[in-house]
N, C-alpha and C. Protein backbone atom coordinates (compact mmCIF):
# COMPACT_ATOMS: atom_id res chain seq x y z
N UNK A 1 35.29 76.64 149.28
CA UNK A 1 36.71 76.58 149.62
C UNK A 1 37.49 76.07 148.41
N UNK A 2 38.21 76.60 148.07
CA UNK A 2 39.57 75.97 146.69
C UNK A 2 40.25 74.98 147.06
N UNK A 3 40.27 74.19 146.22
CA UNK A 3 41.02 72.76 146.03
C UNK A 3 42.01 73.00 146.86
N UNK A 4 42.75 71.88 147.10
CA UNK A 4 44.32 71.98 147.84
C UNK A 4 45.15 72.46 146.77
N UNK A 5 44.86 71.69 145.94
CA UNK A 5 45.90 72.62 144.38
C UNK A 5 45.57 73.65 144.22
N UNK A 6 44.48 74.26 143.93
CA UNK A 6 44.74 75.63 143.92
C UNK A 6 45.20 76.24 144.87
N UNK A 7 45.01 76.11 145.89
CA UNK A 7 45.41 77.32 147.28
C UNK A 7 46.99 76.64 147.35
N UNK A 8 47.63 75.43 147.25
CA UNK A 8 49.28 75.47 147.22
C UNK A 8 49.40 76.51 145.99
N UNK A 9 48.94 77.04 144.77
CA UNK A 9 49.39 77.35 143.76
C UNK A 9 49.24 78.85 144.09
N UNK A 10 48.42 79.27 144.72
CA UNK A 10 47.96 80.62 145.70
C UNK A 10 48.91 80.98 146.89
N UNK A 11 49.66 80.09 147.65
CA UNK A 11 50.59 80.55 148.28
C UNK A 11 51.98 81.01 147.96
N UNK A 12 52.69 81.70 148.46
CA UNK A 12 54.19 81.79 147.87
C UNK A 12 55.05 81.63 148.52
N UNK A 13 54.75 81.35 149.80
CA UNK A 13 55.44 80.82 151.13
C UNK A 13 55.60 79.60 151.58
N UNK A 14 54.37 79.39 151.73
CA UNK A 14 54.40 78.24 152.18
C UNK A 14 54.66 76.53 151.58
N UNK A 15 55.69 75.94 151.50
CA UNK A 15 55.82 74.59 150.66
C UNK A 15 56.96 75.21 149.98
N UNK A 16 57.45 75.76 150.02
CA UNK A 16 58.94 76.35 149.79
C UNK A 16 59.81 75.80 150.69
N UNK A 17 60.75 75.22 150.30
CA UNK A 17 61.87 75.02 151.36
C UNK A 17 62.34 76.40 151.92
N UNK A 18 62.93 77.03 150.57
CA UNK A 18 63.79 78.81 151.29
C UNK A 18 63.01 79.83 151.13
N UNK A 19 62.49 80.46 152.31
CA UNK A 19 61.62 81.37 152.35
C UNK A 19 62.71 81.88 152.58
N UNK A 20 63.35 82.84 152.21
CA UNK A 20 63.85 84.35 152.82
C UNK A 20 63.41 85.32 153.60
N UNK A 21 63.98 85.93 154.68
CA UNK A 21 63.14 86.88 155.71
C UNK A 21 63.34 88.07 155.08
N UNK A 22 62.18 88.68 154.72
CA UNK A 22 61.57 89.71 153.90
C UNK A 22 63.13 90.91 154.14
N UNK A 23 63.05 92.02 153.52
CA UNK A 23 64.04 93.18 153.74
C UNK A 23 63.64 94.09 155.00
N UNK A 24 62.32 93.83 154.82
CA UNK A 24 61.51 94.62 155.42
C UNK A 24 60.07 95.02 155.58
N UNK A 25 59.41 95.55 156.71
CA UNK A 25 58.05 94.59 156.75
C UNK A 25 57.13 95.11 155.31
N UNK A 26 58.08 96.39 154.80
CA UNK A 26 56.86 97.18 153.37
C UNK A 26 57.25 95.54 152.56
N UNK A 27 58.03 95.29 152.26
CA UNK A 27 57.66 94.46 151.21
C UNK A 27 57.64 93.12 151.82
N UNK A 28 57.54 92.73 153.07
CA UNK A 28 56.93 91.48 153.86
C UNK A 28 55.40 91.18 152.94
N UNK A 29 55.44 90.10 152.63
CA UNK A 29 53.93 89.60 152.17
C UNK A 29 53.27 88.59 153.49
N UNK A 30 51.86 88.90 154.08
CA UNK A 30 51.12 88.34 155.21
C UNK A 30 50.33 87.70 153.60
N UNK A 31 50.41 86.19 153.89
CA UNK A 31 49.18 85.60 153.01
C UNK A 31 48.03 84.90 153.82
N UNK A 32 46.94 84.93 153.27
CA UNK A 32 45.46 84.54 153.98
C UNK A 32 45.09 83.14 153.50
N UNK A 33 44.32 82.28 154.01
CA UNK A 33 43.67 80.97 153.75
C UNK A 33 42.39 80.63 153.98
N UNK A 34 41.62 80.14 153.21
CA UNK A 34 40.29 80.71 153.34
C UNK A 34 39.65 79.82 155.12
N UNK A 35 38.96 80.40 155.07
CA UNK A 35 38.36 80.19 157.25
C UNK A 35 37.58 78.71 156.62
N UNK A 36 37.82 77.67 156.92
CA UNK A 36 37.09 76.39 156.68
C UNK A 36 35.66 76.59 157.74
N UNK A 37 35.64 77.28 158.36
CA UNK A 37 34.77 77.25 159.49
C UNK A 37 33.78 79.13 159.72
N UNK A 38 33.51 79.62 158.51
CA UNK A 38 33.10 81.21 158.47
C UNK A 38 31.69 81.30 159.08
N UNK A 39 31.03 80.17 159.06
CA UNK A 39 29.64 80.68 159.98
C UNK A 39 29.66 80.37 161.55
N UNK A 40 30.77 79.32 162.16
CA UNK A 40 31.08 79.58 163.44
C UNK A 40 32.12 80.91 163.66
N UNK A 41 32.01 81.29 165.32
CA UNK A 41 32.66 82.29 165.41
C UNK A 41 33.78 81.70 166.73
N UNK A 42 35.06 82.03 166.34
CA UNK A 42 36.06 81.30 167.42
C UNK A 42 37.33 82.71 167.68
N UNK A 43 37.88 81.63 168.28
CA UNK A 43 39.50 83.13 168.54
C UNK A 43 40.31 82.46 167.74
N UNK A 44 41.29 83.12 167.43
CA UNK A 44 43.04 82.18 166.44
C UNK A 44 43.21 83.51 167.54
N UNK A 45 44.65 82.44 168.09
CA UNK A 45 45.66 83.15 169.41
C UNK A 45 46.60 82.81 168.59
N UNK A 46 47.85 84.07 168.10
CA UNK A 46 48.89 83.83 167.89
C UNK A 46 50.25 84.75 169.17
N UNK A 47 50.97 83.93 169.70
CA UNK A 47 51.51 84.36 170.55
C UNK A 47 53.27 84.21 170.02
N UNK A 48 53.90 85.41 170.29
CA UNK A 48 55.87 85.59 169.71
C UNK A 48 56.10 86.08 170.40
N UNK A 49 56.66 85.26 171.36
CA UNK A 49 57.52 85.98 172.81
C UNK A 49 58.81 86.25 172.47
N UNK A 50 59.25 86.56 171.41
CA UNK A 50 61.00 86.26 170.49
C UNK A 50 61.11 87.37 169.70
N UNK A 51 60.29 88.35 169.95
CA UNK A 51 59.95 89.48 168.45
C UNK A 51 61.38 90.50 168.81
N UNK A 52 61.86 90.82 167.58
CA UNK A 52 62.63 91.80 167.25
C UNK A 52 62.54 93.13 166.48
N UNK A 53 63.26 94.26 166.97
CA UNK A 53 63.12 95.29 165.73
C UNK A 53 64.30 96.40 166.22
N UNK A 54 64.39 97.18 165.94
CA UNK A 54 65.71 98.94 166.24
C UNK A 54 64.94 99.68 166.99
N UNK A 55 65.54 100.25 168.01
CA UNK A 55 65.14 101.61 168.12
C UNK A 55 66.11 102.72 167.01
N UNK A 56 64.42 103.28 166.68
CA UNK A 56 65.06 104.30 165.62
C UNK A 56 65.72 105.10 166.10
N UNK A 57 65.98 105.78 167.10
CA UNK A 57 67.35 106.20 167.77
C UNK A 57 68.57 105.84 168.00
N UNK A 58 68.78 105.20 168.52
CA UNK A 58 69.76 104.42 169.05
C UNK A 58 70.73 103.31 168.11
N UNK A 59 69.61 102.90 167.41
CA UNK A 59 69.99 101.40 166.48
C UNK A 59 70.39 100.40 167.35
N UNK A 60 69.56 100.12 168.65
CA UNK A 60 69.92 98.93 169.32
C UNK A 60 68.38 98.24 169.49
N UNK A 61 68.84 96.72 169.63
CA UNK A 61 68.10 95.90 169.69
C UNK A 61 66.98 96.36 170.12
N UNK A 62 65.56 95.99 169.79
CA UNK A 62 64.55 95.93 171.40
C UNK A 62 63.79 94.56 171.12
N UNK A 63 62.88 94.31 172.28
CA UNK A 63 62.76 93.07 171.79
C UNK A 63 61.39 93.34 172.97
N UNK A 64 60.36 91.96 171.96
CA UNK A 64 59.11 92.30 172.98
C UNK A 64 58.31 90.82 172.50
N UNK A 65 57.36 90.96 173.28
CA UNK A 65 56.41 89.61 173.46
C UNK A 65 54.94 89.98 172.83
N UNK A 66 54.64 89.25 171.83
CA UNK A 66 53.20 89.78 171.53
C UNK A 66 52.09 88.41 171.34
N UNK A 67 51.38 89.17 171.69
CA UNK A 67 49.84 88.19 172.03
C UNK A 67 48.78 89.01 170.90
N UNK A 68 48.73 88.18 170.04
CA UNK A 68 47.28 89.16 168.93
C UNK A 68 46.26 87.45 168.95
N UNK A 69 45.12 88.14 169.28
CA UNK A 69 43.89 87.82 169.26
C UNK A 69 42.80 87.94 168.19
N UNK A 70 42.21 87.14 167.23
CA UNK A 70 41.33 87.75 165.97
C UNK A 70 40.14 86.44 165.89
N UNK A 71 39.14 86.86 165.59
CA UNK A 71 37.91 85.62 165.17
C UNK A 71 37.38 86.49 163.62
N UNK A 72 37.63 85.45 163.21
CA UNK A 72 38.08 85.31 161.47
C UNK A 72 36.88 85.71 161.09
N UNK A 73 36.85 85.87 159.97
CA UNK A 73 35.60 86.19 158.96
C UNK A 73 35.99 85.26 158.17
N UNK A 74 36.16 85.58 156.86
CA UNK A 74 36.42 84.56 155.85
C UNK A 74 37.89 84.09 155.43
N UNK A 75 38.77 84.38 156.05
CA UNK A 75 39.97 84.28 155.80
C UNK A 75 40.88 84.04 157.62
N UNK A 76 41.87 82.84 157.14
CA UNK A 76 43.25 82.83 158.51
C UNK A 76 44.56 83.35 157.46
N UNK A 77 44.79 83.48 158.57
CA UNK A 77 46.60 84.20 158.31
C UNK A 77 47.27 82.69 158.01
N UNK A 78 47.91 82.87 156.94
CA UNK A 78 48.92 82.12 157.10
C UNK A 78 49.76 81.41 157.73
N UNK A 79 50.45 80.94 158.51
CA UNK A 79 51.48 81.04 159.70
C UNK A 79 53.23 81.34 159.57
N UNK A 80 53.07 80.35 158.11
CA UNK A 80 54.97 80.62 157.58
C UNK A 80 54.57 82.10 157.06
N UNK A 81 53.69 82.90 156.43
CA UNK A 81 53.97 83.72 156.08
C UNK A 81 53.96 85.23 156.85
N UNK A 82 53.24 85.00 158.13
CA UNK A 82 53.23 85.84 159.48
C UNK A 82 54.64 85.76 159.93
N UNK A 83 55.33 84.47 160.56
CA UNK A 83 56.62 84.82 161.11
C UNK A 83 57.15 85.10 160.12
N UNK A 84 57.23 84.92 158.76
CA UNK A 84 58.36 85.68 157.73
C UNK A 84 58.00 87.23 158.19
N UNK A 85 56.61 87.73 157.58
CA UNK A 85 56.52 89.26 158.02
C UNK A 85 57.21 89.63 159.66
N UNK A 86 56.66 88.56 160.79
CA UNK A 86 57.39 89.08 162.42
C UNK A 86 58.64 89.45 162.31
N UNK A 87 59.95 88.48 161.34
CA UNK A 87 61.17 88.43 161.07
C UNK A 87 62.00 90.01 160.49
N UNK A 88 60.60 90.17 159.36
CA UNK A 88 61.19 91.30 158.47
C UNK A 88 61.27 92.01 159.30
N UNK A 89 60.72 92.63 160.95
CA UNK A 89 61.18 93.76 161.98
C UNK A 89 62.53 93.87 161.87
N UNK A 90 63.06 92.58 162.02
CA UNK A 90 64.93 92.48 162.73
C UNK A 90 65.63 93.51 162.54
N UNK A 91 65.65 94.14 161.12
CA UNK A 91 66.78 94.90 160.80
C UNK A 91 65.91 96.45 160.77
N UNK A 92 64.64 96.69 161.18
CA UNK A 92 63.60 97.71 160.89
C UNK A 92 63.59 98.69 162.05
N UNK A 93 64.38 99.73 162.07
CA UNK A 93 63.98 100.48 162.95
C UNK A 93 62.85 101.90 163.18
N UNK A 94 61.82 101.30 164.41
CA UNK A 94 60.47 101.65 164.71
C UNK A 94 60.19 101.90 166.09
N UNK A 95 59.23 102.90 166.72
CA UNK A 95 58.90 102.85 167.91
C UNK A 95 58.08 101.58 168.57
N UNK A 96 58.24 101.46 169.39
CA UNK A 96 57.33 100.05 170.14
C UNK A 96 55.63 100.78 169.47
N UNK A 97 55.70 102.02 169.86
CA UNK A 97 54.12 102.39 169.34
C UNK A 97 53.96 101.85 168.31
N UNK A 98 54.73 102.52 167.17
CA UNK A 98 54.67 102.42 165.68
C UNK A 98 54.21 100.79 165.43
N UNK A 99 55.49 100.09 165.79
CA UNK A 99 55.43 98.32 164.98
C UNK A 99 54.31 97.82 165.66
N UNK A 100 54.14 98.03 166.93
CA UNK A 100 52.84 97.00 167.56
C UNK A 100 51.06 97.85 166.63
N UNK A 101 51.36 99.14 166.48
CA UNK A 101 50.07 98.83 165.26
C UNK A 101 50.00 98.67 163.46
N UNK A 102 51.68 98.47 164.08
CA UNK A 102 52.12 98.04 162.07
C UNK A 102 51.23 97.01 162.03
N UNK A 103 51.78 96.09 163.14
CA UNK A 103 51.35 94.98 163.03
C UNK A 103 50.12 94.51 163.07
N UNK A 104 49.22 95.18 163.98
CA UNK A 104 48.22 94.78 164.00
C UNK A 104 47.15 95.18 162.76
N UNK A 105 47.52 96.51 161.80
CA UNK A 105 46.88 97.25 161.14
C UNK A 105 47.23 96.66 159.93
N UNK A 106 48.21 95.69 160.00
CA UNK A 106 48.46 94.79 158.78
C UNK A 106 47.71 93.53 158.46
N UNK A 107 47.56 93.26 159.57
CA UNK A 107 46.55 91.75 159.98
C UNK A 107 45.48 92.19 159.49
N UNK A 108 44.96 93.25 160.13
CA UNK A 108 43.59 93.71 159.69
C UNK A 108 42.78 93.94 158.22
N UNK A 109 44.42 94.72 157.34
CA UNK A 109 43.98 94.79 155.98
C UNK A 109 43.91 93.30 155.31
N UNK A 110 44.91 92.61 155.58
CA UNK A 110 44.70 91.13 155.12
C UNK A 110 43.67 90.12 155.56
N UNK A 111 43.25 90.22 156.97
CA UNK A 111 42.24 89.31 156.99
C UNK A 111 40.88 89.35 157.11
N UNK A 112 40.50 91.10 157.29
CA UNK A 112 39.28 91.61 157.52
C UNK A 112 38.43 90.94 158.78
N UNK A 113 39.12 90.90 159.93
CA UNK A 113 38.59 89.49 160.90
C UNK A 113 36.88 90.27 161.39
N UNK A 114 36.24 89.63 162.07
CA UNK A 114 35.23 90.27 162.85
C UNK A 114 36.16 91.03 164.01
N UNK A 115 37.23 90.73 164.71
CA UNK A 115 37.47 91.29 166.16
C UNK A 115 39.34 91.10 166.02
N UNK A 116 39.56 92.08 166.21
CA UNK A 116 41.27 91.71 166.42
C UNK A 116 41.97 92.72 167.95
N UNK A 117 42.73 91.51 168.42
CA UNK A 117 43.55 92.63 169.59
C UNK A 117 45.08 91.97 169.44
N UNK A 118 45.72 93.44 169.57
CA UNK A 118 47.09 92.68 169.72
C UNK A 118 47.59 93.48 170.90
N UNK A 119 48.42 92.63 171.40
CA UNK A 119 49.38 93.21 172.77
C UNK A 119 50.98 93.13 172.67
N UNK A 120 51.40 94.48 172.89
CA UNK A 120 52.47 94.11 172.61
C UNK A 120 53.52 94.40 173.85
N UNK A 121 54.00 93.40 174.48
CA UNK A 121 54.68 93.65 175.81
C UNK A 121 55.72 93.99 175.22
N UNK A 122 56.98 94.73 175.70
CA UNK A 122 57.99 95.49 175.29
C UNK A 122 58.50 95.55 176.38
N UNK A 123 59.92 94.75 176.48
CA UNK A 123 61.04 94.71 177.39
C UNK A 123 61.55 95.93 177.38
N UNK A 124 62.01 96.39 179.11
CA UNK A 124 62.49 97.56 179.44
C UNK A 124 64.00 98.07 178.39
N UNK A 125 64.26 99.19 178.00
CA UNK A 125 64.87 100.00 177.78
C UNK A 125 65.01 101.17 178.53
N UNK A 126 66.08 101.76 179.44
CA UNK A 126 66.26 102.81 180.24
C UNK A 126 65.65 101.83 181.38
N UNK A 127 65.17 101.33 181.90
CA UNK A 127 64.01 100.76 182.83
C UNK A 127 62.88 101.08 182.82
N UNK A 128 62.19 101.52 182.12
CA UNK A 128 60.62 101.35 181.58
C UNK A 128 60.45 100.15 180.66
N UNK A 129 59.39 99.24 181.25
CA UNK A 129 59.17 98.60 180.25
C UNK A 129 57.47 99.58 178.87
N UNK A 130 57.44 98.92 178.20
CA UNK A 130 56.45 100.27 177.48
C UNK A 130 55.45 98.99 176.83
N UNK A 131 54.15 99.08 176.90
CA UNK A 131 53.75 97.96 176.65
C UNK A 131 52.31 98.73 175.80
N UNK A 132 52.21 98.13 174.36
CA UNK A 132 51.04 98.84 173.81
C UNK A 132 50.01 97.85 173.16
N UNK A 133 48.88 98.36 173.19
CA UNK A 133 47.68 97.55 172.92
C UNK A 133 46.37 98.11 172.42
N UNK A 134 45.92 97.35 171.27
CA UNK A 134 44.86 98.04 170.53
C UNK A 134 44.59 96.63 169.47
N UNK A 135 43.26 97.21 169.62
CA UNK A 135 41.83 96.38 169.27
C UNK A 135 41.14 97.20 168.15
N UNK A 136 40.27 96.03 167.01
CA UNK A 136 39.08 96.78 166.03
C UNK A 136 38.08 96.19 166.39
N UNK A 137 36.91 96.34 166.09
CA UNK A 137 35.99 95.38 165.63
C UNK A 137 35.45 95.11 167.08
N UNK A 138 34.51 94.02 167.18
CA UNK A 138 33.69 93.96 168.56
C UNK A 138 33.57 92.35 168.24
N UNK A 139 34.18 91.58 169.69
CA UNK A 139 34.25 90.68 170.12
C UNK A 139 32.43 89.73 169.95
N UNK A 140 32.24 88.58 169.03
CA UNK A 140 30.86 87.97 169.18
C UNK A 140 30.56 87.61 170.75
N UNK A 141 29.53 87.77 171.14
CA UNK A 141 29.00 87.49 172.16
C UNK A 141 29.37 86.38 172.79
N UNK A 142 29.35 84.92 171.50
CA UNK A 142 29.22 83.48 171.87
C UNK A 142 30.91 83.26 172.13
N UNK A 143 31.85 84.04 172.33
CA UNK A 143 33.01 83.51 172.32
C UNK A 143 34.10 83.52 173.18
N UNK A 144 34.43 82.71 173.76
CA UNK A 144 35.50 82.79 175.06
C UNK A 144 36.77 83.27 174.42
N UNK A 145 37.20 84.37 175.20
CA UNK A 145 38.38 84.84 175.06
C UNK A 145 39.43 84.36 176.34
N UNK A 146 39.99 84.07 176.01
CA UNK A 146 41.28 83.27 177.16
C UNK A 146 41.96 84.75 177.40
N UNK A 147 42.51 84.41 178.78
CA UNK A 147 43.24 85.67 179.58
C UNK A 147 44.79 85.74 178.80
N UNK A 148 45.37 86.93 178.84
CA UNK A 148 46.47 87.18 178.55
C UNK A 148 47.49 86.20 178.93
N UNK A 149 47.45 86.04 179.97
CA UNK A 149 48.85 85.20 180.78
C UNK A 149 50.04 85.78 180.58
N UNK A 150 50.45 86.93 180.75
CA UNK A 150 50.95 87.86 180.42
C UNK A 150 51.74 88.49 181.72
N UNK A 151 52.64 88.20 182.44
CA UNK A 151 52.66 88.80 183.70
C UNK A 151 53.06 90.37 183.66
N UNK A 152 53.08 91.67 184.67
CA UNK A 152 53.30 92.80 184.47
C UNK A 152 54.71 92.29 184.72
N UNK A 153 55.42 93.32 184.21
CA UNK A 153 57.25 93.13 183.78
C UNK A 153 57.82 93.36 185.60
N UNK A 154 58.76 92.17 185.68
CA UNK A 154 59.03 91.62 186.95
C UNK A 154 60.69 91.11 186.64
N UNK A 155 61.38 91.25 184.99
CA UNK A 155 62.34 90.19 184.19
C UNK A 155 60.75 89.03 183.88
N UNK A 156 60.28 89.84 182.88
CA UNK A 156 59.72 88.95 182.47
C UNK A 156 60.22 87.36 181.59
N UNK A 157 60.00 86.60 180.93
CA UNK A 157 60.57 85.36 180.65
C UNK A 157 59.82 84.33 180.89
């Protein structure tokens, strides 16, 4: 594992007072930290019930809740530098399909995990709510995965 000095000198996010929210998620940077823990196998739950992005039609808001699930290999995600990338959606207009495997297919190139799932609940537009989800990799045997908690769309909140 690298010193604390080196890995502050390795980040570009984090220990910054002004991070700026990216333009957009192409030039959003996701930075990694090395897994203090690579021969156990665990979950990192990151949950953004606050997510934003456009419909590329319309140019109006949409907004959705996501639950991504990953048990690390040698590397964690960042955290200031994940919600900077979640942020860069705001002004990005994308299908709910599209961003929920931007996202997840971005995680993936950066952290190479053993197992990743992301869910992406997606508040109704027209009155459908549209909710998409996709997984790599195969879950270790030894590892409890906690339930969604996720209710089906009711005004979710």
């Amino acid at each position: 594992m690298p010193k604390k000095t080196d890995l502050k000198k390795s980040l570009t996010q984090l220990g910054h007072h002004v991070s700026p929210i990216p333009a957009s998620p192409a030039v959003a940077k996701i930075e990694a930290v090395p897994n203090p823990h690579p021969g156990t196998d665990y979950v990192v739950r990151f949950t953004a019930p606050e997510f934003t992005c456009l419909c590329p039609v319309t140019g109006q808001p949409d907004f959705a809740h996501f639950v991504i699930d990953y048990c690390p290999k040698g590397a964690l995600v960042e955290s200031k530098s994940f919600k900077l990338f979640l942020n860069s959606f705001r002004n990005n207009p994308a299908f709910h399909e599209d961003t929920t495997l931007m996202i997840g297919k971005r995680l993936v190139d950066v952290l190479k995990p053993k197992y990743l799932r992301i869910c992406g609940y997606w508040y109704p537009r027209g009155g459908i709510p549209i909710d998409v989800f996709w997984q790599t990799g195969r879950l270790p045997r030894n590892v409890w995965l906690p339930d969604l908690e996720v209710e089906p769309y009711r005004g979710r909140g």
